[in-house]
Structures are given as structure tokens and as C-alpha cells.
PDB file of N, CA and C in Angstrom:
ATOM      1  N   UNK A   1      51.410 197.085-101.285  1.00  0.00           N
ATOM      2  CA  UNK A   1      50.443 197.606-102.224  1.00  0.00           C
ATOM      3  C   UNK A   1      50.717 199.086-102.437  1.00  0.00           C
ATOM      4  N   UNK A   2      50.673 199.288-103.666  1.00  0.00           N
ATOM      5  CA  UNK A   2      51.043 200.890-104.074  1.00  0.00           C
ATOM      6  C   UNK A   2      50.274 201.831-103.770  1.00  0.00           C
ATOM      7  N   UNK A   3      50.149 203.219-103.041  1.00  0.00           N
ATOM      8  CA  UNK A   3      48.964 203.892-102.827  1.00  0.00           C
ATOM      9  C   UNK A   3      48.231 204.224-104.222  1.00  0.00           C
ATOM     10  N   UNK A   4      47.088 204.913-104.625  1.00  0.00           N
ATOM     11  CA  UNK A   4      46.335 205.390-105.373  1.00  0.00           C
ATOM     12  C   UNK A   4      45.819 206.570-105.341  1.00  0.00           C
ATOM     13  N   UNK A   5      45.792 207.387-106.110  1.00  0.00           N
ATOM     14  CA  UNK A   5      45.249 208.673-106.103  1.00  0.00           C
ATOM     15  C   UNK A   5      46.843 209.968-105.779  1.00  0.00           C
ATOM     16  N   UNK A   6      47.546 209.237-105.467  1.00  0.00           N
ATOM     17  CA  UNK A   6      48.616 210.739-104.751  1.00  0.00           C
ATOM     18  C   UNK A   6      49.449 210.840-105.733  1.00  0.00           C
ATOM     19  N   UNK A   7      50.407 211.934-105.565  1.00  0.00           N
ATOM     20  CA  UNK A   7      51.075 213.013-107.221  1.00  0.00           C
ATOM     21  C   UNK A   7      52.025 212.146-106.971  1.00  0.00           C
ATOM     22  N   UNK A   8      52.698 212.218-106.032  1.00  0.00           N
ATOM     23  CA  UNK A   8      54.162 211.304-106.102  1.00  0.00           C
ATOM     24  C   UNK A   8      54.417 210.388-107.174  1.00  0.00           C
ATOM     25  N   UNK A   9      53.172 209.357-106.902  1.00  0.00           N
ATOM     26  CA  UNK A   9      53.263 208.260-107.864  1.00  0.00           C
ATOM     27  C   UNK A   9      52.851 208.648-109.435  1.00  0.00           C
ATOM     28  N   UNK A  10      52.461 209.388-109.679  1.00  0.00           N
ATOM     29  CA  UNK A  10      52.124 209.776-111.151  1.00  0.00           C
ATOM     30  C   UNK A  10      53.303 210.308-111.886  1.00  0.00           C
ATOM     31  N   UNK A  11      53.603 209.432-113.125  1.00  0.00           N
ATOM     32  CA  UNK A  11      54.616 209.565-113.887  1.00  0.00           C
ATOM     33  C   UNK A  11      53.833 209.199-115.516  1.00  0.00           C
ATOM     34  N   UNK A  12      54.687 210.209-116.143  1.00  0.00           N
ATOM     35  CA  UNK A  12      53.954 210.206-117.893  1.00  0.00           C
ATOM     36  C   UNK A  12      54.998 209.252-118.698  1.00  0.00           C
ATOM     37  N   UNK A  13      54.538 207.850-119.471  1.00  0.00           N
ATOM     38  CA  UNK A  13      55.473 207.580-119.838  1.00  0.00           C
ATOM     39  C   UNK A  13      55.555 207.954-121.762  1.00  0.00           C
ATOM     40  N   UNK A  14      56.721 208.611-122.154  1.00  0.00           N
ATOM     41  CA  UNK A  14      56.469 209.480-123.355  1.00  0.00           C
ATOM     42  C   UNK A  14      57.900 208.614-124.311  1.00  0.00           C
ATOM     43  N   UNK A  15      58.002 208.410-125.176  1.00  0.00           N
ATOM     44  CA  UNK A  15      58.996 207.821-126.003  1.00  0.00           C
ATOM     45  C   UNK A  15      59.741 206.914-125.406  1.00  0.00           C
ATOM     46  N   UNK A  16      59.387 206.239-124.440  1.00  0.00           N
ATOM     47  CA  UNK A  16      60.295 204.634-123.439  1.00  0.00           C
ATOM     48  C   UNK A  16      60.912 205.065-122.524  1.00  0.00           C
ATOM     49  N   UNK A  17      60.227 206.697-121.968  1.00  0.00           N
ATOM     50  CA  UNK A  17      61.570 207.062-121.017  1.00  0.00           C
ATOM     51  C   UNK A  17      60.076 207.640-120.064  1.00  0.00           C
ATOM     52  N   UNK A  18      60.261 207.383-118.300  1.00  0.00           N
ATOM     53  CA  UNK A  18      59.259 207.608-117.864  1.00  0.00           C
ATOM     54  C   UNK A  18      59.542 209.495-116.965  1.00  0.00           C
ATOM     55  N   UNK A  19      58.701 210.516-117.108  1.00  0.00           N
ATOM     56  CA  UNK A  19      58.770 211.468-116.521  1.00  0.00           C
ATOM     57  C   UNK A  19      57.839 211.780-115.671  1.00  0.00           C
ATOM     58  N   UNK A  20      58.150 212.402-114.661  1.00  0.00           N
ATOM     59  CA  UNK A  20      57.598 213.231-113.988  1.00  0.00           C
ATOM     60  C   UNK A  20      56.298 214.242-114.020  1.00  0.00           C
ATOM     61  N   UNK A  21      54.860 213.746-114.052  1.00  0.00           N
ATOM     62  CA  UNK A  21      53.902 214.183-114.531  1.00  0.00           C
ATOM     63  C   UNK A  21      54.306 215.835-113.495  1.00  0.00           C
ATOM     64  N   UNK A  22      52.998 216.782-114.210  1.00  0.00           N
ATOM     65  CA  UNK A  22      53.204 218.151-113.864  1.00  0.00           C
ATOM     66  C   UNK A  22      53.193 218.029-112.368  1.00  0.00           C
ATOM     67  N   UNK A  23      52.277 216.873-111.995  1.00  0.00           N
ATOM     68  CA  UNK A  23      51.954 217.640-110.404  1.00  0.00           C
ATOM     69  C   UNK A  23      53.144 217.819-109.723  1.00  0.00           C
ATOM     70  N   UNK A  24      54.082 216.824-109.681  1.00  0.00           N
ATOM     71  CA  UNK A  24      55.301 216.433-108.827  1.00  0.00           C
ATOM     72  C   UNK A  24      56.054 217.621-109.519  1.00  0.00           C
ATOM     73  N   UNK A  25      56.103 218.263-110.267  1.00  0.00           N
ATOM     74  CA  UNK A  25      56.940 219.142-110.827  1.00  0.00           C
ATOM     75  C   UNK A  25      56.518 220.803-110.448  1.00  0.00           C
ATOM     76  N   UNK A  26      55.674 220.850-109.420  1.00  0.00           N
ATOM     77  CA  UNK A  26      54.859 222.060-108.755  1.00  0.00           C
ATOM     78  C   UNK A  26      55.905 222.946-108.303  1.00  0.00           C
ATOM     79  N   UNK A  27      56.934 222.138-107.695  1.00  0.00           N
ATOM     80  CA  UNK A  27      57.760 223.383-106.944  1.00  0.00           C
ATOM     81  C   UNK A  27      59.008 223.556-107.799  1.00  0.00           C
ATOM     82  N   UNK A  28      59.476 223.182-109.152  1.00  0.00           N
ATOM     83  CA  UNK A  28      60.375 223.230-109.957  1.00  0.00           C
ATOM     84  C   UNK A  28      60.291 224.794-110.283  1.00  0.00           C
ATOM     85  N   UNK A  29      58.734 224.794-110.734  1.00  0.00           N
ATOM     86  CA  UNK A  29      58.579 226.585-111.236  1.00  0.00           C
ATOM     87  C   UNK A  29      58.299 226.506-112.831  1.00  0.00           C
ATOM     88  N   UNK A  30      56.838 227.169-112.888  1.00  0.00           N
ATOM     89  CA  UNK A  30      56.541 226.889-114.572  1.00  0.00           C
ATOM     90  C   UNK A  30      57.471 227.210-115.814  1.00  0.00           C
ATOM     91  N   UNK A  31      58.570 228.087-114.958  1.00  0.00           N
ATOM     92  CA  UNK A  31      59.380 228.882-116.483  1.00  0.00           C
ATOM     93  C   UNK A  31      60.122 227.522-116.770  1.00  0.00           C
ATOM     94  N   UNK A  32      60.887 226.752-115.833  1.00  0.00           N
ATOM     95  CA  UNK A  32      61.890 226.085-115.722  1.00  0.00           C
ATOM     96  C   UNK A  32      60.799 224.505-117.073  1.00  0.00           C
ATOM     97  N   UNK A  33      59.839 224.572-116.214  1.00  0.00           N
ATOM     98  CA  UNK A  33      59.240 223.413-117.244  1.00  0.00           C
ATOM     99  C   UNK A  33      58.736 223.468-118.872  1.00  0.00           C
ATOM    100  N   UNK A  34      58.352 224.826-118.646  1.00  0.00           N
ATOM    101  CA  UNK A  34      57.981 225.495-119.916  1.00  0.00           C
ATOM    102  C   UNK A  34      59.518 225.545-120.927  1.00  0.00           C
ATOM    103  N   UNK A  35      60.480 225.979-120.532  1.00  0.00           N
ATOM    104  CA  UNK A  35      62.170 226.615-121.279  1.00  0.00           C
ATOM    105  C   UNK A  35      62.225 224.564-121.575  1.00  0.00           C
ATOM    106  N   UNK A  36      62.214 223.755-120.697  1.00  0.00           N
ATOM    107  CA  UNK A  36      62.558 222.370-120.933  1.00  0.00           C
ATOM    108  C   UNK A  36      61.560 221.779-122.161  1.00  0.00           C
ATOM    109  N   UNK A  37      60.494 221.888-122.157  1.00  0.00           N
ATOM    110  CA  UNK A  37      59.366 221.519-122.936  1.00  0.00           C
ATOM    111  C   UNK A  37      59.923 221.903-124.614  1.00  0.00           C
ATOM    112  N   UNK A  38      60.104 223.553-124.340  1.00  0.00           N
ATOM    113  CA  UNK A  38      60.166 224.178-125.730  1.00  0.00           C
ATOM    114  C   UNK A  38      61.610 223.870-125.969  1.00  0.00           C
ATOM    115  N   UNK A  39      62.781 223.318-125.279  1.00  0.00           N
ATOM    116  CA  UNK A  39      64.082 222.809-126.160  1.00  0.00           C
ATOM    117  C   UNK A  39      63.274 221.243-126.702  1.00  0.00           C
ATOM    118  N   UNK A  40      62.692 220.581-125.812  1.00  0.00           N
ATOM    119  CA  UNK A  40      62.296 219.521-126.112  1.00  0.00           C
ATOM    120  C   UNK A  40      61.567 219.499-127.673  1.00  0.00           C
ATOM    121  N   UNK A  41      60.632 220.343-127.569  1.00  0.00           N
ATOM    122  CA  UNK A  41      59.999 220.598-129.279  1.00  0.00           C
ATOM    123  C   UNK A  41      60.986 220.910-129.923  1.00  0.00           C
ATOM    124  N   UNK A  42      61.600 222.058-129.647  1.00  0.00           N
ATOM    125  CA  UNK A  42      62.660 222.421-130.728  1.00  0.00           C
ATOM    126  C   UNK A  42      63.405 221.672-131.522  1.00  0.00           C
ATOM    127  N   UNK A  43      64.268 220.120-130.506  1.00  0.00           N
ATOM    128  CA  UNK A  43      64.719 219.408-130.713  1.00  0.00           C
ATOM    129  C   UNK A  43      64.111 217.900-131.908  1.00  0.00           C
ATOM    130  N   UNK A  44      62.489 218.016-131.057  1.00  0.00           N
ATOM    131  CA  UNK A  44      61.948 217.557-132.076  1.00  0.00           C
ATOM    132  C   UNK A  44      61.427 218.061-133.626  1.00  0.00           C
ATOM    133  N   UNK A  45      61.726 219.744-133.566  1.00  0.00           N
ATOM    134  CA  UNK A  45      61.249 219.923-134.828  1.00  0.00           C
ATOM    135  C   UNK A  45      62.309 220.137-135.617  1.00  0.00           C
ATOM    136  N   UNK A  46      64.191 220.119-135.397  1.00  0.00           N
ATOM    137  CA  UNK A  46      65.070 219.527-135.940  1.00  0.00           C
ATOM    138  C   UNK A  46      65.041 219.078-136.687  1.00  0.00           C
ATOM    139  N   UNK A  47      64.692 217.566-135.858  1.00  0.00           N
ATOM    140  CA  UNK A  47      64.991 216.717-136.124  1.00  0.00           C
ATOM    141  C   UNK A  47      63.454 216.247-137.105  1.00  0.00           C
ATOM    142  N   UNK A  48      62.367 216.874-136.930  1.00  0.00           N
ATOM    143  CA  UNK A  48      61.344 216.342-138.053  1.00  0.00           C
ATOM    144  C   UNK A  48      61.900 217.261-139.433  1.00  0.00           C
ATOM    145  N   UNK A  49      62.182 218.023-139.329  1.00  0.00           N
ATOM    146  CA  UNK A  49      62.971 218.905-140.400  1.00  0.00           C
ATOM    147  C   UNK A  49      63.838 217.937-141.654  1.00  0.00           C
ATOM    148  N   UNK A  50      64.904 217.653-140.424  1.00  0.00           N
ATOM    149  CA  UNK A  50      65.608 217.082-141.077  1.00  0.00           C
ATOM    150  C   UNK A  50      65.308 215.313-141.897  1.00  0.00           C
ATOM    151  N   UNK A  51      64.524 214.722-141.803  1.00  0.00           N
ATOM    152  CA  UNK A  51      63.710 213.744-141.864  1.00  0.00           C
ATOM    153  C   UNK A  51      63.055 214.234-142.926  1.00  0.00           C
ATOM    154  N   UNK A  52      62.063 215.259-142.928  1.00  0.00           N
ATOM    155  CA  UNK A  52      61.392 215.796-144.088  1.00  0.00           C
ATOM    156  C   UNK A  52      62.634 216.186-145.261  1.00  0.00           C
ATOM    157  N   UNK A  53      63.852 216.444-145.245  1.00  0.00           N
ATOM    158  CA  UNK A  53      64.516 216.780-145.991  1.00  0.00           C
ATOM    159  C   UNK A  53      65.138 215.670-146.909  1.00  0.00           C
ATOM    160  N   UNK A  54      65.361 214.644-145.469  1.00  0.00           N
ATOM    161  CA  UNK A  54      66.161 213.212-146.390  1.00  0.00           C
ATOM    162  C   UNK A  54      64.269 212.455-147.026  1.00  0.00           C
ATOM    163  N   UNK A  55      63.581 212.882-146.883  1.00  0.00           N
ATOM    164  CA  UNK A  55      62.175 212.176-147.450  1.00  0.00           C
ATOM    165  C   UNK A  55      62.339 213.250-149.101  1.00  0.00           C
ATOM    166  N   UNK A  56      62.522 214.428-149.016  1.00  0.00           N
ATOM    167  CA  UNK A  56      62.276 215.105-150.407  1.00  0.00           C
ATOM    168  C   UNK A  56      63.662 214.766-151.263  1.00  0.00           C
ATOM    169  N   UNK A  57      64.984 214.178-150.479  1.00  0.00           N
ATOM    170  CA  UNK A  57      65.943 213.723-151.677  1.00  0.00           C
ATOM    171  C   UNK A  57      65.422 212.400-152.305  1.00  0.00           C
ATOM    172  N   UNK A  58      65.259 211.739-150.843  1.00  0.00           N
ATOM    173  CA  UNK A  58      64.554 210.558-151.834  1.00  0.00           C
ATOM    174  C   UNK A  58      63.768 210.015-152.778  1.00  0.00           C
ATOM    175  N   UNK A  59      62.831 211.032-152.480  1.00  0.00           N
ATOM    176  CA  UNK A  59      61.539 211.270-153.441  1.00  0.00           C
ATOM    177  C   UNK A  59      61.885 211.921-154.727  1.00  0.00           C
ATOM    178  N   UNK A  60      62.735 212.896-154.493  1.00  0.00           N
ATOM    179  CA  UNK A  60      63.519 213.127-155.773  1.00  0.00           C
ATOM    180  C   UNK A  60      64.511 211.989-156.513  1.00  0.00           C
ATOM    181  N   UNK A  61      64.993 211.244-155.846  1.00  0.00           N
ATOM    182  CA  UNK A  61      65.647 210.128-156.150  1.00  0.00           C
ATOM    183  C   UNK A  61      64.989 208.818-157.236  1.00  0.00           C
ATOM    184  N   UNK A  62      63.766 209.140-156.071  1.00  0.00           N
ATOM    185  CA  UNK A  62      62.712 207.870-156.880  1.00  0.00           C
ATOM    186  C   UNK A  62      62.360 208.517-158.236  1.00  0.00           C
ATOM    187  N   UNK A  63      62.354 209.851-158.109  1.00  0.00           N
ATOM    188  CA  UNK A  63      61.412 210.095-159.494  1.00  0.00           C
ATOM    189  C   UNK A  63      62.464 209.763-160.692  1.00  0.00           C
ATOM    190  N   UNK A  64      63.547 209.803-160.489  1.00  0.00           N
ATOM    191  CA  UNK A  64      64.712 210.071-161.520  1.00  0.00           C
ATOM    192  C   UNK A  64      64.787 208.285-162.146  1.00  0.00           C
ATOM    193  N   UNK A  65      64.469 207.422-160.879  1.00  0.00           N
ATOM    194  CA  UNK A  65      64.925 206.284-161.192  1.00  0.00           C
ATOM    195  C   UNK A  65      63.852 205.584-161.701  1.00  0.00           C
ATOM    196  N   UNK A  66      62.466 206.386-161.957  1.00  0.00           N
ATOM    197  CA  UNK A  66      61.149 205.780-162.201  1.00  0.00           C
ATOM    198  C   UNK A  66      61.377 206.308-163.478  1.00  0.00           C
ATOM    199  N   UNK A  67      61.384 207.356-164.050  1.00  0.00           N
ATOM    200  CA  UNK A  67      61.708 207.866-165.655  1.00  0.00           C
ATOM    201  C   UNK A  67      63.074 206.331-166.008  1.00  0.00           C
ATOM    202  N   UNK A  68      63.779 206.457-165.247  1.00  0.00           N
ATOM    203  CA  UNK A  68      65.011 205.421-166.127  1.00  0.00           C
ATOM    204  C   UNK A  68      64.091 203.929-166.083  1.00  0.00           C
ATOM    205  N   UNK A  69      63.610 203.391-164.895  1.00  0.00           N
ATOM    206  CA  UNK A  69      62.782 202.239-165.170  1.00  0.00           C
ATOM    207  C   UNK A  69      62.016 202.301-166.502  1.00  0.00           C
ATOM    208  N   UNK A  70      61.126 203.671-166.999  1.00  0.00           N
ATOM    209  CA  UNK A  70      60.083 203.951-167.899  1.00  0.00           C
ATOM    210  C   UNK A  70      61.093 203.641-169.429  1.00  0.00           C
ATOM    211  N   UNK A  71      62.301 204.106-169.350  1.00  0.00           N
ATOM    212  CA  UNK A  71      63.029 203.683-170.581  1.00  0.00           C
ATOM    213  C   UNK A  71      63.397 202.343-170.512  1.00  0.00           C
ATOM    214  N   UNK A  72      63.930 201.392-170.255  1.00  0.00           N
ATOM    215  CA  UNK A  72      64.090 200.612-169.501  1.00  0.00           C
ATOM    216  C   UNK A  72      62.844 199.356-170.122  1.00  0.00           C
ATOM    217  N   UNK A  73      61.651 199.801-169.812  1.00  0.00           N
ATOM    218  CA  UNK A  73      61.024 199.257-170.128  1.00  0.00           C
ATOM    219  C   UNK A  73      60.263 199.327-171.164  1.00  0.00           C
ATOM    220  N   UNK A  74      60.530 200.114-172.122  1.00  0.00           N
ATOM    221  CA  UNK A  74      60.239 200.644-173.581  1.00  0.00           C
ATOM    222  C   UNK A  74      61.642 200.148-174.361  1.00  0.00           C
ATOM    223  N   UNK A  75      62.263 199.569-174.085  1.00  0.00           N
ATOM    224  CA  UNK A  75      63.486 199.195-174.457  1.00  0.00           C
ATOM    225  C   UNK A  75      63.380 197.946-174.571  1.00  0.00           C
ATOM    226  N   UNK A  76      62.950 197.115-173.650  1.00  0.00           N
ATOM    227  CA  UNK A  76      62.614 195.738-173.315  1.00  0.00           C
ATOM    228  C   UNK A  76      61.627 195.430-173.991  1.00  0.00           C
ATOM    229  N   UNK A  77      60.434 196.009-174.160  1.00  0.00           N
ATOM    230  CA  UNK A  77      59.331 196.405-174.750  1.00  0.00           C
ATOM    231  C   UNK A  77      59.908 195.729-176.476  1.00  0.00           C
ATOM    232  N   UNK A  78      60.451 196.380-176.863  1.00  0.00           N
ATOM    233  CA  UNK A  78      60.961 196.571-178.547  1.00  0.00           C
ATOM    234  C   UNK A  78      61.873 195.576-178.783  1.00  0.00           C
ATOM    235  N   UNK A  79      62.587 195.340-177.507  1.00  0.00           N
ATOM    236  CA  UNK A  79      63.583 193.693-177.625  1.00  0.00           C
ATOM    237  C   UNK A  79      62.170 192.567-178.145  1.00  0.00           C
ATOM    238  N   UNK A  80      61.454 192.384-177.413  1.00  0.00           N
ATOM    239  CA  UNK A  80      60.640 191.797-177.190  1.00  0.00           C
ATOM    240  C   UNK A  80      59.703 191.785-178.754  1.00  0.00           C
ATOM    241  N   UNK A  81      59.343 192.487-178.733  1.00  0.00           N
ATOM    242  CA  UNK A  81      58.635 192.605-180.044  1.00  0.00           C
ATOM    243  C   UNK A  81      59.425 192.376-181.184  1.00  0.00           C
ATOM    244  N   UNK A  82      60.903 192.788-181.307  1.00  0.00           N
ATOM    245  CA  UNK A  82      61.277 192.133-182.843  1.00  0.00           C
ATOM    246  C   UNK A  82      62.165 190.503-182.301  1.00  0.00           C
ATOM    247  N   UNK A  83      61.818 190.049-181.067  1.00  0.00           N
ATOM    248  CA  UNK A  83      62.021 188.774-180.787  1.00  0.00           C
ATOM    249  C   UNK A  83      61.081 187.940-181.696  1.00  0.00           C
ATOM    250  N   UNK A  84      59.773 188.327-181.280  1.00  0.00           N
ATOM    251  CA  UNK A  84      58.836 188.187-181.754  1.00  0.00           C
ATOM    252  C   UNK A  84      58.284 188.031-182.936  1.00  0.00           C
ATOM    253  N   UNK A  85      58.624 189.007-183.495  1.00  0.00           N
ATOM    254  CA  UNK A  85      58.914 189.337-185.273  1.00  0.00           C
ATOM    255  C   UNK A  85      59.931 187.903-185.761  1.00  0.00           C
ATOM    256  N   UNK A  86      61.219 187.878-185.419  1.00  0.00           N
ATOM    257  CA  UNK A  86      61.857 187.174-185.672  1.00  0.00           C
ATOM    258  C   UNK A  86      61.861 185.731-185.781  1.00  0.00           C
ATOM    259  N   UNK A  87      60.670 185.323-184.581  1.00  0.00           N
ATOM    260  CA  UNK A  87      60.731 184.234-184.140  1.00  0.00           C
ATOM    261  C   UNK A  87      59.305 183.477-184.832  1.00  0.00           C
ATOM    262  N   UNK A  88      58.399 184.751-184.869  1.00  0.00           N
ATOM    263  CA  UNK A  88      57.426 184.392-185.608  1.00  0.00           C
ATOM    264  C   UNK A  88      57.432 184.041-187.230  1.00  0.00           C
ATOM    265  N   UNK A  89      58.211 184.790-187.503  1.00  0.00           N
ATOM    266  CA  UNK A  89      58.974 184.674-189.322  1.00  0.00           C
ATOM    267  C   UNK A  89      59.291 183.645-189.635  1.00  0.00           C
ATOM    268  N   UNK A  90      60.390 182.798-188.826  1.00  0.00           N
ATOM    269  CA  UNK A  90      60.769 181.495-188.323  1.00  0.00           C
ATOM    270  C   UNK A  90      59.772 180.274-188.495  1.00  0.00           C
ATOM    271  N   UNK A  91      58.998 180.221-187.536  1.00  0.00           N
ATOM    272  CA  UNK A  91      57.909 179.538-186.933  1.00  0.00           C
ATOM    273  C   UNK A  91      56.976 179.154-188.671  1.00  0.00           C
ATOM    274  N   UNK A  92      56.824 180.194-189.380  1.00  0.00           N
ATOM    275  CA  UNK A  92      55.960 180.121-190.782  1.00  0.00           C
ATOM    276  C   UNK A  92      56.779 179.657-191.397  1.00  0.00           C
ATOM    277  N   UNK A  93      57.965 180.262-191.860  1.00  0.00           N
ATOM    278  CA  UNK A  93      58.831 179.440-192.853  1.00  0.00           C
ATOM    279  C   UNK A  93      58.959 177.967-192.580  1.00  0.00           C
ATOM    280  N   UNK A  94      59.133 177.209-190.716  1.00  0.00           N
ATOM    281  CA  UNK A  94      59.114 176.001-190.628  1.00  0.00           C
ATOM    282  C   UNK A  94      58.193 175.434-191.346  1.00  0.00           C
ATOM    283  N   UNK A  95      57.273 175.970-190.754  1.00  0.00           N
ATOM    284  CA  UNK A  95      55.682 174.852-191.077  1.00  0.00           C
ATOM    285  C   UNK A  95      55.346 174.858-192.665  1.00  0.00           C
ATOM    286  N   UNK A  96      55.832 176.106-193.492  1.00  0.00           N
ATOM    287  CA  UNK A  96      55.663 176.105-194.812  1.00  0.00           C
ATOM    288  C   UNK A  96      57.110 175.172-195.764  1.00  0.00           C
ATOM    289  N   UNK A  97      57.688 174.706-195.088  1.00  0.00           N
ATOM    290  CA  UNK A  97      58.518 173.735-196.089  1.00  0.00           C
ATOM    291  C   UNK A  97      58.125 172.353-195.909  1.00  0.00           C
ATOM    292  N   UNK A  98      57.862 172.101-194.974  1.00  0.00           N
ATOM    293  CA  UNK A  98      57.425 170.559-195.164  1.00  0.00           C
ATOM    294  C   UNK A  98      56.318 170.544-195.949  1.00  0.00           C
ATOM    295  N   UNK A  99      55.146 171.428-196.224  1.00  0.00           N
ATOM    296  CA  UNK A  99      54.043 171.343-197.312  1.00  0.00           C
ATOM    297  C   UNK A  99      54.283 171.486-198.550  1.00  0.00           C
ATOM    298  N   UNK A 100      55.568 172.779-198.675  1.00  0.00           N
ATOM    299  CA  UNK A 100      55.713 173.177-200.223  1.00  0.00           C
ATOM    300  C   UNK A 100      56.339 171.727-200.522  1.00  0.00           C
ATOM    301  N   UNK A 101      57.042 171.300-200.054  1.00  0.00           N
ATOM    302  CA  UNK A 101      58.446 169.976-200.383  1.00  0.00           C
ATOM    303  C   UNK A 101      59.405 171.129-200.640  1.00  0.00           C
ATOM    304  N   UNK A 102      60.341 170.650-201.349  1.00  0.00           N
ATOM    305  CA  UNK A 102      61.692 171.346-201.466  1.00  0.00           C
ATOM    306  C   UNK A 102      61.842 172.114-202.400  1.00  0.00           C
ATOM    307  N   UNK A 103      62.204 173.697-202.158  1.00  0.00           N
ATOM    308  CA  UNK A 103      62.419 174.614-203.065  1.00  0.00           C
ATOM    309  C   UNK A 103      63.526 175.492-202.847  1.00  0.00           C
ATOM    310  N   UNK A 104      63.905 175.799-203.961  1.00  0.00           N
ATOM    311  CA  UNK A 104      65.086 176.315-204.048  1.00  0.00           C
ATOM    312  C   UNK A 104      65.325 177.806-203.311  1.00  0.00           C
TER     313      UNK A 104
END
């Protein structure tokens, strides 16, 4: 059975990797934990940096490809409508020859 309550056993577990809570780290010396901590941020604010950077190409990316969708679909738009036109023109002339009978 594991004891309870003592530093030994206390460990922080932080991104899938388990560390060494402060207590057990008493005789390391605060500079040494503090200098480790702040590469540790540093490293993480890199790397959130860089993340925020590939998020603003993309986002720039999307906008470029949302204007070309917007033509795109004003294009399709106007296919569509003189389909329409065309098909509807069609559709009347059918139904109006079998009533007129045959004309020249």
C-alpha cells in the first residue's frame, strides 16, 4: 500500500509527462526551477507564436478562396438562369404547337 500525505510521492502530471511537484524539488534551489520554468514558457510561447502565425496565413488563405467561391457562384448563378430562360422558352413553344396545329 502506497503511503499518503508525504512529498516524495507527489508528482504533477502536465502534458503526458509526469514531474516532480515543488516539494521534492526543495533542495534543487528556486533559481534552478524558476530559469527551467521560464525556458519552459518561452518554449511554449514559440511555439504559440508560431501557430498563431500559420492560423493568420490560413485565414488569409480562406478569405481569398471565399471571394473566388463568391464568383464562382454568381457564375453558376447566371448558368443557371439562362438554362432556365432557355429551357423555359422551349417548354412554351412545345405545349403551343400541338394547340396551334401546324404553322409555318
Amino acid at each position: 500500500m502506497a503511503s499518503r500525505g508525504g512529498a516524495a510521492d507527489r508528482t504533477i502530471m502536465t502534458g503526458g509527462a509526469a514531474r516532480p511537484s515543488m516539494a521534492q524539488q526543495g533542495s534543487d534551489g528556486g533559481g534552478v526551477v524558476k530559469a527551467r520554468q521560464l525556458t519552459q514558457l518561452h518554449s511554449q510561447l514559440a511555439r504559440l507564436s508560431a501557430n498563431l502565425a500559420d492560423t493568420e496565413n490560413l485565414l488569409r488563405m480562406t478569405s481569398v478562396q471565399a471571394e473566388a467561391m463568391r464568383g464562382l457562384g454568381s457564375w453558376h448563378g447566371g448558368l443557371f438562369m439562362a438554362a432556365s430562360k432557355v429551357l423555359g422558352e422551349e417548354s412554351v413553344k412545345e405545349q403551343a404547337q400541338p394547340q396551334g396545329g401546324s404553322r409555318p
